[in-house]
Structure formats: structure tokens, C-alpha cells
N, C-alpha and C. Protein backbone atom coordinates (compact mmCIF):
# COMPACT_ATOMS: atom_id res chain seq x y z
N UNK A 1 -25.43 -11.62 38.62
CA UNK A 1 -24.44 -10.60 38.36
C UNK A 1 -24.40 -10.31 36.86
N UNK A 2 -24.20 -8.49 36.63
CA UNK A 2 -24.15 -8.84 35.13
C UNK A 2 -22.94 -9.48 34.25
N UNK A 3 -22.92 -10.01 33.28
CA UNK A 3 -21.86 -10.03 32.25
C UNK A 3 -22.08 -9.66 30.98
N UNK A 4 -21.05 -9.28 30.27
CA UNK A 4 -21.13 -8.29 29.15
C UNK A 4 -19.49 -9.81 28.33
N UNK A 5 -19.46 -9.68 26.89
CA UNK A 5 -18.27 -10.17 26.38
C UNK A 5 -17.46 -9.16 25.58
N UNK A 6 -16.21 -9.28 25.44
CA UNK A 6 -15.35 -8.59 24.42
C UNK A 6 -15.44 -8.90 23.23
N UNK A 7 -14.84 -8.58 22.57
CA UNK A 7 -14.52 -9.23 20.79
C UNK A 7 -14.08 -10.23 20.52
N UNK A 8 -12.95 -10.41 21.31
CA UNK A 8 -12.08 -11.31 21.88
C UNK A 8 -12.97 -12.73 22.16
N UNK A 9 -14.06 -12.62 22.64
CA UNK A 9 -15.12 -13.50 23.19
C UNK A 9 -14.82 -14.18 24.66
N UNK A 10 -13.83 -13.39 25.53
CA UNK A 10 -14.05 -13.50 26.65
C UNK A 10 -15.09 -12.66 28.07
N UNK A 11 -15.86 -13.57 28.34
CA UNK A 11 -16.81 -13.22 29.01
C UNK A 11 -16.26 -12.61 30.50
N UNK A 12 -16.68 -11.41 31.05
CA UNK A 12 -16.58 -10.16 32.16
C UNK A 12 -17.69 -10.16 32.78
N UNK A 13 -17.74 -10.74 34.17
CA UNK A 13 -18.62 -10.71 35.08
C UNK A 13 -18.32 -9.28 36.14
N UNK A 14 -19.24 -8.87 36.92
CA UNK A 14 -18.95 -8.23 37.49
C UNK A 14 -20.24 -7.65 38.75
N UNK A 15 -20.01 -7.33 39.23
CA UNK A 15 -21.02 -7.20 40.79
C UNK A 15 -20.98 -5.62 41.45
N UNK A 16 -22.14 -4.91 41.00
CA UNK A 16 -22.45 -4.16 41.74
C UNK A 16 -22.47 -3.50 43.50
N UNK A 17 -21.75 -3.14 44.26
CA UNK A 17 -21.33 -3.20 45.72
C UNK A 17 -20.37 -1.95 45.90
N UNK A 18 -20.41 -1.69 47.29
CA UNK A 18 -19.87 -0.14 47.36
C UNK A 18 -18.42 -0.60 47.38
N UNK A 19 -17.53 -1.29 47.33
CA UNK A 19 -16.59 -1.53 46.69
C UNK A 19 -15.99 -1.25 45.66
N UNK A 20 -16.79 -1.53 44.82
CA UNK A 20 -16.97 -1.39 43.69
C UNK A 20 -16.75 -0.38 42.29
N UNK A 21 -18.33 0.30 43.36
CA UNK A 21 -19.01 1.64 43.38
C UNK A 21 -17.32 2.42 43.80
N UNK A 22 -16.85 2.22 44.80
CA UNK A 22 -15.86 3.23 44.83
C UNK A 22 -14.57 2.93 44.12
N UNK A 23 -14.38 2.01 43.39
CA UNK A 23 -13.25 1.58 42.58
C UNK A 23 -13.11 1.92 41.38
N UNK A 24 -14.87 2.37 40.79
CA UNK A 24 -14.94 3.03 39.77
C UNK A 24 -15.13 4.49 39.96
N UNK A 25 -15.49 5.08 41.11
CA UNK A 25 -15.40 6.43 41.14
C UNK A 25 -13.76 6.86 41.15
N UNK A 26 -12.99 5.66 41.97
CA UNK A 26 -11.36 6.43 42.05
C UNK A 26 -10.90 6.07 40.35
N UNK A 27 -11.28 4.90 40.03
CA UNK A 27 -9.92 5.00 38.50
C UNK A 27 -10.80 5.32 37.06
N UNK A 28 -12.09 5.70 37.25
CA UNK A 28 -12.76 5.81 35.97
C UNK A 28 -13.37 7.89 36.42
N UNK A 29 -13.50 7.70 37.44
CA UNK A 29 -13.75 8.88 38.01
C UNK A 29 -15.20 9.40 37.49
N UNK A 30 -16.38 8.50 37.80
CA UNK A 30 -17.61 8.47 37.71
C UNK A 30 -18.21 7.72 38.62
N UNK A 31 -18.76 8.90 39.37
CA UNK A 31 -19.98 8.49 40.90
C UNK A 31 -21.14 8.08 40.67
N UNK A 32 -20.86 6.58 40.23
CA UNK A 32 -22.67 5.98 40.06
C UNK A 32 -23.30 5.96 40.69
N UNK A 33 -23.20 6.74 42.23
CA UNK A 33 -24.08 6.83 43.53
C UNK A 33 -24.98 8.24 42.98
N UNK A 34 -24.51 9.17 42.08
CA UNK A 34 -25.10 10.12 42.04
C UNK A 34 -26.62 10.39 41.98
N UNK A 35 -27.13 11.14 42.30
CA UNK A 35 -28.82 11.15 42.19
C UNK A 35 -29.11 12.11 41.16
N UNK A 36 -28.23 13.09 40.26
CA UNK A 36 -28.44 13.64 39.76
C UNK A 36 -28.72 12.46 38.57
N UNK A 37 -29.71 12.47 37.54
CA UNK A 37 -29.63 11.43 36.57
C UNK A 37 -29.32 12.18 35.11
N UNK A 38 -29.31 13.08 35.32
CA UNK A 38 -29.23 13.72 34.04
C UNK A 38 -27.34 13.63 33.91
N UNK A 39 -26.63 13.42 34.70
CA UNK A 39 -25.27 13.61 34.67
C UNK A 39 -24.73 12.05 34.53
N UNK A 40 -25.91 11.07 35.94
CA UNK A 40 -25.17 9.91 35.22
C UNK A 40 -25.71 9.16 33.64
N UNK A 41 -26.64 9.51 33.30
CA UNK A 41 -27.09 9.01 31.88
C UNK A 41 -25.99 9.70 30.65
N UNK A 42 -25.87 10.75 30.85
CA UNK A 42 -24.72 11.68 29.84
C UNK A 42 -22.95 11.10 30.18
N UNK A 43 -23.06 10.66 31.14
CA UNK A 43 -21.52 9.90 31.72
C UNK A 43 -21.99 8.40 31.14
N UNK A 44 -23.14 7.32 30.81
CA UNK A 44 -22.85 6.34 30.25
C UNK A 44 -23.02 6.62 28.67
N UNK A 45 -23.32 7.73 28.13
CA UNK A 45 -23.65 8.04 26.85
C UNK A 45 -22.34 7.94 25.91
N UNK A 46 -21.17 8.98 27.02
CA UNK A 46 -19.99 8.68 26.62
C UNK A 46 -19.21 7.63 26.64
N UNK A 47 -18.72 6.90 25.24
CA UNK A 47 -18.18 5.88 25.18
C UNK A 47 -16.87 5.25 26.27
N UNK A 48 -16.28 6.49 26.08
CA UNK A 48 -15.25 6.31 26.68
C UNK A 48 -14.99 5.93 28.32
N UNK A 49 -16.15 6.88 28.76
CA UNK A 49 -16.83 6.97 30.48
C UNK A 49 -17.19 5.36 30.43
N UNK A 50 -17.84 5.26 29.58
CA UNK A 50 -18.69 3.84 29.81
C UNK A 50 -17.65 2.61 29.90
N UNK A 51 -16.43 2.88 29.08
CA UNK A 51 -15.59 1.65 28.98
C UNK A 51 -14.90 2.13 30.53
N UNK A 52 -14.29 3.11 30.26
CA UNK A 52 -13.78 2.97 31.03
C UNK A 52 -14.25 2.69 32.96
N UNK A 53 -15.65 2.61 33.21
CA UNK A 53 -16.45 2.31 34.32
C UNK A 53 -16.51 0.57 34.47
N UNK A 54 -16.68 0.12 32.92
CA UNK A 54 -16.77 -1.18 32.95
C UNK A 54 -15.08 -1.88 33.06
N UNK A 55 -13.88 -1.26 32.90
CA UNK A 55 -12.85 -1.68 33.23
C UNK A 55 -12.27 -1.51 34.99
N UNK A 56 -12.93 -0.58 35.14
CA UNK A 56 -13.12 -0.57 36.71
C UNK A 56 -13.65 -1.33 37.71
N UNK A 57 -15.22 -1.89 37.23
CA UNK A 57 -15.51 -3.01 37.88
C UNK A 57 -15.17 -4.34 37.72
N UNK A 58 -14.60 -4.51 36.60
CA UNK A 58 -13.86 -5.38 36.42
C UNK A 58 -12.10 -5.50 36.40
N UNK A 59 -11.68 -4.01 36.98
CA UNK A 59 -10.27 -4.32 37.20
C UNK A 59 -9.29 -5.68 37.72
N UNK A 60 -9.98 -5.85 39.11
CA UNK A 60 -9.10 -7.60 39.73
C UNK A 60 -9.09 -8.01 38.54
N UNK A 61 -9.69 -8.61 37.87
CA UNK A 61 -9.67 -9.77 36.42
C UNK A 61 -8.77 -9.27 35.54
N UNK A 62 -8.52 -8.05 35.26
CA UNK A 62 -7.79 -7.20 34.25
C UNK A 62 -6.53 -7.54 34.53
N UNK A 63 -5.98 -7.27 35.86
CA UNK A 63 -4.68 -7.40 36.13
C UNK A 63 -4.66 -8.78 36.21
N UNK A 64 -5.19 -9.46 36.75
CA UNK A 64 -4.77 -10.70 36.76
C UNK A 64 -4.53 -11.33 35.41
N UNK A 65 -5.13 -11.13 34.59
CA UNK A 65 -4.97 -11.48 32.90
C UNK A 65 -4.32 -10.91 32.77
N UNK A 66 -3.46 -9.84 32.99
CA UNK A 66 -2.31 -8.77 32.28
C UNK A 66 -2.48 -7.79 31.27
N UNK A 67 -3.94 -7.58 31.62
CA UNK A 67 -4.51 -6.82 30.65
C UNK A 67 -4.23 -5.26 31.25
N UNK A 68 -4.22 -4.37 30.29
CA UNK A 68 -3.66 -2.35 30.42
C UNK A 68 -5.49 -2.51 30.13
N UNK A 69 -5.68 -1.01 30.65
CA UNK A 69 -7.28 -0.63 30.34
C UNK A 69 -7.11 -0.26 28.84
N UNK A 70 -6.08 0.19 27.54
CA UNK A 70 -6.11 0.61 26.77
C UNK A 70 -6.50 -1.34 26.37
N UNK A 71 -6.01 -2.50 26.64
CA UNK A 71 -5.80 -3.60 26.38
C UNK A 71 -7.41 -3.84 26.17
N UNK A 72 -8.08 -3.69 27.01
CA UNK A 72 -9.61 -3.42 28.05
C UNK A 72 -10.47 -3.28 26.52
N UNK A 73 -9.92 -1.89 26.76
CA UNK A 73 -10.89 -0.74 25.64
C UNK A 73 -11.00 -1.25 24.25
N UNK A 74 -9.77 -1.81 23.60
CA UNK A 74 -9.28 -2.11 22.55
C UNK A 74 -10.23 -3.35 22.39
N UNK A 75 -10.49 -4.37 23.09
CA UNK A 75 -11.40 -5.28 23.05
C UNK A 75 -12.83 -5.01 23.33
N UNK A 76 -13.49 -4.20 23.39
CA UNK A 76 -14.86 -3.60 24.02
C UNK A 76 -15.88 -3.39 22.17
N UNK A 77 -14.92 -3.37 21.33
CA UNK A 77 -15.58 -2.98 20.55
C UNK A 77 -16.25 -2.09 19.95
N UNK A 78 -17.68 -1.99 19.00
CA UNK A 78 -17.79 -0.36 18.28
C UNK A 78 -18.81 0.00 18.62
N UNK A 79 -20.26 -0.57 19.51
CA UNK A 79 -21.00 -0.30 19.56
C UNK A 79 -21.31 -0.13 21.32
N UNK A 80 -20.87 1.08 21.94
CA UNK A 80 -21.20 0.64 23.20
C UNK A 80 -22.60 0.57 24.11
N UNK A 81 -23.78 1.22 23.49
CA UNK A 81 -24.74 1.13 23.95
C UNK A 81 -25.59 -0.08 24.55
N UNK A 82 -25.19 -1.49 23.90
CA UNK A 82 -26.05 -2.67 24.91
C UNK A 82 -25.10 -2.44 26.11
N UNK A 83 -23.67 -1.89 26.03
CA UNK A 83 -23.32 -2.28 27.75
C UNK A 83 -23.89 -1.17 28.49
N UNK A 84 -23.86 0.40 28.12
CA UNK A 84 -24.65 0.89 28.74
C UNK A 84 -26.08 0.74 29.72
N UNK A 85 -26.83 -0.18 28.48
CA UNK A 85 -28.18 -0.24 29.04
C UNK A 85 -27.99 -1.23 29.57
N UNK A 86 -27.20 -2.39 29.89
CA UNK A 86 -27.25 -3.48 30.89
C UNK A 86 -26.89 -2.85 32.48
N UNK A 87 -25.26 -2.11 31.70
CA UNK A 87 -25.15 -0.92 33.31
C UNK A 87 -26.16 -0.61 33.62
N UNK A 88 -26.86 0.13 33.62
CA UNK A 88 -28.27 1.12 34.13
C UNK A 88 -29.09 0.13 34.38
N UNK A 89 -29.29 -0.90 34.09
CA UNK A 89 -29.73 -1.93 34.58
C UNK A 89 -29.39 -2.44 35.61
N UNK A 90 -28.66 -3.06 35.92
CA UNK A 90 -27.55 -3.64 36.68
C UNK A 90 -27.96 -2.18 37.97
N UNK A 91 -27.56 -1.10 37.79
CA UNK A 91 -27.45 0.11 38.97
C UNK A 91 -28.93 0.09 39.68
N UNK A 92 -29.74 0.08 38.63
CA UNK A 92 -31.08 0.68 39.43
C UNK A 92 -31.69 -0.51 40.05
N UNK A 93 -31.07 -2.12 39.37
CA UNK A 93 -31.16 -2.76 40.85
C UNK A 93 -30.63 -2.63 41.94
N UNK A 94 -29.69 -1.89 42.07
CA UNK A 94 -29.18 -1.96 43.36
C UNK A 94 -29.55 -0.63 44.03
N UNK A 95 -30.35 0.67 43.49
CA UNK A 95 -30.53 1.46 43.97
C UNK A 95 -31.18 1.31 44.94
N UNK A 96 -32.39 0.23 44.94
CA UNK A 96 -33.54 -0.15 46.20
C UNK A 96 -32.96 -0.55 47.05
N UNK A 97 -31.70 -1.15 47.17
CA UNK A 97 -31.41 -1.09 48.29
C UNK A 97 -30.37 -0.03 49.35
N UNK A 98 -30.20 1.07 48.46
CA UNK A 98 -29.77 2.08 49.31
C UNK A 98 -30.85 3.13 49.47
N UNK A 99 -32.47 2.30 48.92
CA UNK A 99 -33.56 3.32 49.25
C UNK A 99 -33.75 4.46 48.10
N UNK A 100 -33.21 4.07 46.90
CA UNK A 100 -33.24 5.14 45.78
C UNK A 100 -34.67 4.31 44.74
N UNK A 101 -35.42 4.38 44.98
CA UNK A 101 -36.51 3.02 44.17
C UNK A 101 -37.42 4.34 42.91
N UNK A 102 -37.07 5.61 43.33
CA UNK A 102 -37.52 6.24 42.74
C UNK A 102 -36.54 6.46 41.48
N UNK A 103 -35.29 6.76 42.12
CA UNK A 103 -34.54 6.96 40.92
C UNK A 103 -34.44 5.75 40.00
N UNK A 104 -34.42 4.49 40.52
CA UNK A 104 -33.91 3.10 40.15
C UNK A 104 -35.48 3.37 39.07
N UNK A 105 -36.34 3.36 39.30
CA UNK A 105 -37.64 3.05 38.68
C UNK A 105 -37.49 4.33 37.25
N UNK A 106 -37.10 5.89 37.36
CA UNK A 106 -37.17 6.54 36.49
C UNK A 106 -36.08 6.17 35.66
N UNK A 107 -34.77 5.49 36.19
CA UNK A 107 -33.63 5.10 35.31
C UNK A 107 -34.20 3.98 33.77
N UNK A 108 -35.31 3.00 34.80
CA UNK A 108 -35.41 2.03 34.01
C UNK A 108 -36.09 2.44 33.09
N UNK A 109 -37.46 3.82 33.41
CA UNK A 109 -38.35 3.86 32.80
C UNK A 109 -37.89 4.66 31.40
N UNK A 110 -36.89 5.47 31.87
CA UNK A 110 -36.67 6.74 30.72
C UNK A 110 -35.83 5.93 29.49
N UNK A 111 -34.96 4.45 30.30
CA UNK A 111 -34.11 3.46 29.69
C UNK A 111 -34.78 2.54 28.34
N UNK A 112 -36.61 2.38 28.85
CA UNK A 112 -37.29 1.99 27.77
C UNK A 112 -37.58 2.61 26.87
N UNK A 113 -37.86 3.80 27.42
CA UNK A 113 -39.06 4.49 27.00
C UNK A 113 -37.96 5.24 25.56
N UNK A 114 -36.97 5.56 25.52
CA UNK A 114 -35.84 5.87 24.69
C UNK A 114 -35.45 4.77 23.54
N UNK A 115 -35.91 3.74 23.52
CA UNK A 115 -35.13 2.91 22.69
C UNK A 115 -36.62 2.86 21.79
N UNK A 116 -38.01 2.83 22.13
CA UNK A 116 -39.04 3.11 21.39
C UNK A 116 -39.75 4.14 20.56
N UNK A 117 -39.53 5.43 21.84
CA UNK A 117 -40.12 6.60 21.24
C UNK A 117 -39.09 7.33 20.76
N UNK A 118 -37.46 7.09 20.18
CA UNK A 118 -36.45 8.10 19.86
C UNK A 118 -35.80 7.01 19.17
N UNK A 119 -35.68 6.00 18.47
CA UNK A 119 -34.73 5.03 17.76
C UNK A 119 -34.29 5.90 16.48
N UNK A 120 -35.21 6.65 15.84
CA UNK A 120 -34.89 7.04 14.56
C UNK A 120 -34.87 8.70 14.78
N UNK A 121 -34.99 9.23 15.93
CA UNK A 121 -34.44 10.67 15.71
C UNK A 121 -32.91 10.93 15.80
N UNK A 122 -32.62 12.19 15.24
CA UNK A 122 -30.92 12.58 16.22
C UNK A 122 -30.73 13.05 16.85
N UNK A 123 -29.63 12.67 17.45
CA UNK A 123 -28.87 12.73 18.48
C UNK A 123 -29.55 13.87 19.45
N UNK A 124 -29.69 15.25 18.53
CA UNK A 124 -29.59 15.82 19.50
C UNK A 124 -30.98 16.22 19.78
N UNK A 125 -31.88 15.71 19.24
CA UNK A 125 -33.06 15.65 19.36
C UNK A 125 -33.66 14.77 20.80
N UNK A 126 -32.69 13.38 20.49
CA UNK A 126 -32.44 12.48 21.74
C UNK A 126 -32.57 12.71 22.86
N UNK A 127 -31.37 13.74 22.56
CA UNK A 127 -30.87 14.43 23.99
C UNK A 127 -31.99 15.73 24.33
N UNK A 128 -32.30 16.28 24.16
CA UNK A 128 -33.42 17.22 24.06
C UNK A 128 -34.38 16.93 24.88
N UNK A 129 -35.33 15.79 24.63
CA UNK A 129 -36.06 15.28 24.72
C UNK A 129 -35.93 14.09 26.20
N UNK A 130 -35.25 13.76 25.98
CA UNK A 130 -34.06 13.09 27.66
C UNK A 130 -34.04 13.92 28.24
N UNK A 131 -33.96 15.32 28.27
CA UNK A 131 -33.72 16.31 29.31
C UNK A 131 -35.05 16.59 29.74
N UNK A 132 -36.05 16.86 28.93
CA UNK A 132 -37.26 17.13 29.19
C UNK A 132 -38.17 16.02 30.23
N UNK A 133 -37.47 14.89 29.75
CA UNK A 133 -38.20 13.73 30.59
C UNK A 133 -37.74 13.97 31.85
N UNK A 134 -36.42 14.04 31.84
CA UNK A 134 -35.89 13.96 33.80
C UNK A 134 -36.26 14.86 33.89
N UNK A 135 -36.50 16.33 33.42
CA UNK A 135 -36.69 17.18 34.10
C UNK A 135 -38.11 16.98 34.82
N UNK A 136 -39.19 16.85 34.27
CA UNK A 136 -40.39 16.44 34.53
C UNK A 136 -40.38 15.14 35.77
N UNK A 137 -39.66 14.18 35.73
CA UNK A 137 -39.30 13.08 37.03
C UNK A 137 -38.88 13.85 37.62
N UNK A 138 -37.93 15.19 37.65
CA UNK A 138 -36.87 15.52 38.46
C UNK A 138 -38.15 16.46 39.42
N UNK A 139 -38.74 17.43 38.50
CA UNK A 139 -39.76 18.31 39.28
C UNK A 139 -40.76 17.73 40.06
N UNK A 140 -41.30 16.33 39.66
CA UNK A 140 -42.08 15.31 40.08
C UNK A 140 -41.91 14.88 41.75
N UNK A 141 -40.42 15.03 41.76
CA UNK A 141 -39.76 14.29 42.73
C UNK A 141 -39.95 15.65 43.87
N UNK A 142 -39.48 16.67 43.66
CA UNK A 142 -38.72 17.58 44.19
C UNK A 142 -40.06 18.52 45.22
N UNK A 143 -41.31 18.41 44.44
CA UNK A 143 -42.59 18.71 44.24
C UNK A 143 -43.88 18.13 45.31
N UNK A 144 -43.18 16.33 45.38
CA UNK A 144 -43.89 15.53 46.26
C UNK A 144 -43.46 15.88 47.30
N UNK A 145 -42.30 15.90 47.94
CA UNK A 145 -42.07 16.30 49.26
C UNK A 145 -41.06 15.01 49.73
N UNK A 146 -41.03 14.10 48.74
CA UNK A 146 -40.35 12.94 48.63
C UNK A 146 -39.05 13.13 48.52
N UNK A 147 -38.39 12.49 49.60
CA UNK A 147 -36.73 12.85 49.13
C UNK A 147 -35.86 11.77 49.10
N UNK A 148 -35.08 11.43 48.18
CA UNK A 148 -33.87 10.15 48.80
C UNK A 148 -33.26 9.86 49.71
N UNK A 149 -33.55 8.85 50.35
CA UNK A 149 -32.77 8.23 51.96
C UNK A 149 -32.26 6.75 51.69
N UNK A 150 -31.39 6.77 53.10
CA UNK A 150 -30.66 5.61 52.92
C UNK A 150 -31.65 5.05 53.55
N UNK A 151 -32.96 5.08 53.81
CA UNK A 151 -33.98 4.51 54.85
C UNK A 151 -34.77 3.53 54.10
N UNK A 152 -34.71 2.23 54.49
CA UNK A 152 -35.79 1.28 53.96
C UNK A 152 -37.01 1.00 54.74
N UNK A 153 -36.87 2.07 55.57
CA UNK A 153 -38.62 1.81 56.81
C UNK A 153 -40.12 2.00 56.05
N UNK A 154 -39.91 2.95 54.95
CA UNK A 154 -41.37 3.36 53.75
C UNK A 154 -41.29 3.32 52.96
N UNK A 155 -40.88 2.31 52.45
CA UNK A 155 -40.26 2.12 50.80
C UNK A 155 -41.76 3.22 50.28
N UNK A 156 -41.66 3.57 48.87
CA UNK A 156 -42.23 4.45 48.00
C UNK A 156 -43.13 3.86 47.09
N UNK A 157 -44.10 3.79 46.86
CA UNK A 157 -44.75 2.97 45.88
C UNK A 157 -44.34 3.26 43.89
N UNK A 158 -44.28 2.48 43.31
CA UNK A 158 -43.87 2.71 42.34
C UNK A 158 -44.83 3.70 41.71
N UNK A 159 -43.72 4.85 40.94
CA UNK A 159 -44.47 5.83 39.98
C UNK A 159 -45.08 5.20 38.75
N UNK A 160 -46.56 6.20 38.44
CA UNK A 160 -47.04 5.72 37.18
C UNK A 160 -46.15 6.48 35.96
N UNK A 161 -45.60 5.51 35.19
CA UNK A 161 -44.92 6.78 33.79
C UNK A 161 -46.12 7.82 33.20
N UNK A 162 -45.13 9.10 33.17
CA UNK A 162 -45.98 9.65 32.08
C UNK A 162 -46.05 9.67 30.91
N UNK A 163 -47.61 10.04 30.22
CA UNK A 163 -47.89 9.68 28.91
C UNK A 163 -46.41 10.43 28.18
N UNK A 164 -46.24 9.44 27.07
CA UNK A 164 -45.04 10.54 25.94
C UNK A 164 -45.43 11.78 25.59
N UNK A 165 -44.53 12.27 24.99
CA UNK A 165 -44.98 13.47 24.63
C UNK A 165 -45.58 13.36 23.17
N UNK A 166 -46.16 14.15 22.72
CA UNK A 166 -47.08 14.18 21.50
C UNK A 166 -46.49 14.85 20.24
């Protein structure tokens, strides 16, 4: 299961499950079931989305400590991007098993492939360039004839990444 710590230095476990999944769509109001990826990558980009998703799966613990989500947030700290990329981590394992191995596989891939080939551009260059990638997975997908199912009878063989761009 993943865990992430506060500032505070108390450690937050938490477990991926449609439980979950729907506990953070009702109080953070972000559908990590989505297949669109371009919407959920821009929903963990935002800090705020992001805390507030990770106070969701970890709500039971919250209340039980007596902790407010502002209590939550306030301890989360300044840099939110390692929890991001552990989230997206954490998701696209569990995508294979609702039969998403394509998305789970482009989540991880676009997840590397960003922290190497874009560390020192900006932002919005980042983002630019992120769009161009899913779009290219997205047309990839749409193109094969391949579609997302809740079906584990043919699992999909893993995609080869494509070369970066030049």
C-alpha cells in the first residue's frame, strides 16, 4: 500500500479500492477512474486537487486523529509533486485490474519519461509537450481498434514507448 509522510512526520497509509476511488470522487471531487488522461494528470498537477485526493483516501485516519482537511493540507507541505508521482503510481497499478493496462502503462510511461526529457524546461512548455505525448497514446489507442474494458479474458500486450521528440 502506498504511504506518503507530513511535516509533522506522521506517516499516511492508504489503499487504492473502489471504496475509496469513490470517497475521493464524493469529497475531493476527482474521478480517478477516468480514462481521459489528459484531465487526470492536470487534476494531480494541481496542488490543491492533489492534497485534497490524498485527504480523501485517507479520511477514516483524519477523523479519527481530529484532524479538519485544512489541518490535512497545512501539514502536506511545499513541494507536492513526489506525492503526485507516487499517486499515479499507486493508480496505474490498479488499473490492470479493471483491464485499463494500456492506460496504466502510458500513465507510467509519460510519468518517466517527464521527469528526464522536461526537468529544466517551463511550465508551459511542460505542459505543451504532455499534451502532445497523450495525444499521440491517445490517437494510438483510438486507431488500433483497442478499447478499454472491464474484461480480463485478452489482456493487451504491453506498448513499445515512442521515440522522444527531437
Amino acid at each position: 500500500m502506498p504511504t506518503f509522510k507530513d511535516t509533522t512526520g506522521r506517516t499516511w497509509t492508504y489503499e487504492i479500492d473502489v471504496p475509496s476511488l469513490k470517497r475521493v470522487r464524493t469529497i475531493a471531487g476527482v474521478d480517478l477512474l477516468t480514462v481521459d488522461v489528459e484531465v487526470l494528470l492536470a487534476d494531480m498537477a494541481d496542488p490543491i486537487k492533489l492534497i485534497d485526493t490524498l485527504y480523501a483516501f485517507v479520511h477514516p485516519e483524519t477523523v479519527a486523529a481530529g484532524l479538519t482537511d485544512e489541518d490535512f493540507g497545512a501539514a502536506m507541505g511545499i513541494d507536492p509533486d513526489p506525492l503526485a508521482d507516487d499517486l499515479l503510481r499507486a493508480l496505474a497499478d490498479f488499473f490492470p485490474r479493471l483491464g485499463r493496462k494500456r492506460l496504466a502503462t502510458t500513465l507510467i510511461y509519460l510519468l518517466d519519461r517527464s521527469k528526464d526529457a522536461f526537468q529544466n524546461l517551463p511550465k508551459d512548455q511542460i505542459q505543451n509537450r504532455m499534451h502532445h505525448l497523450i495525444d499521440q497514446e491517445l490517437h494510438k489507442l483510438t486507431t488500433s481498434g483497442k478499447r478499454f474494458t472491464n474484461s480480463q479474458a485478452s489482456p493487451e500486450p504491453t506498448p513499445t514507448p515512442p521515440e522522444p521528440p527531437g
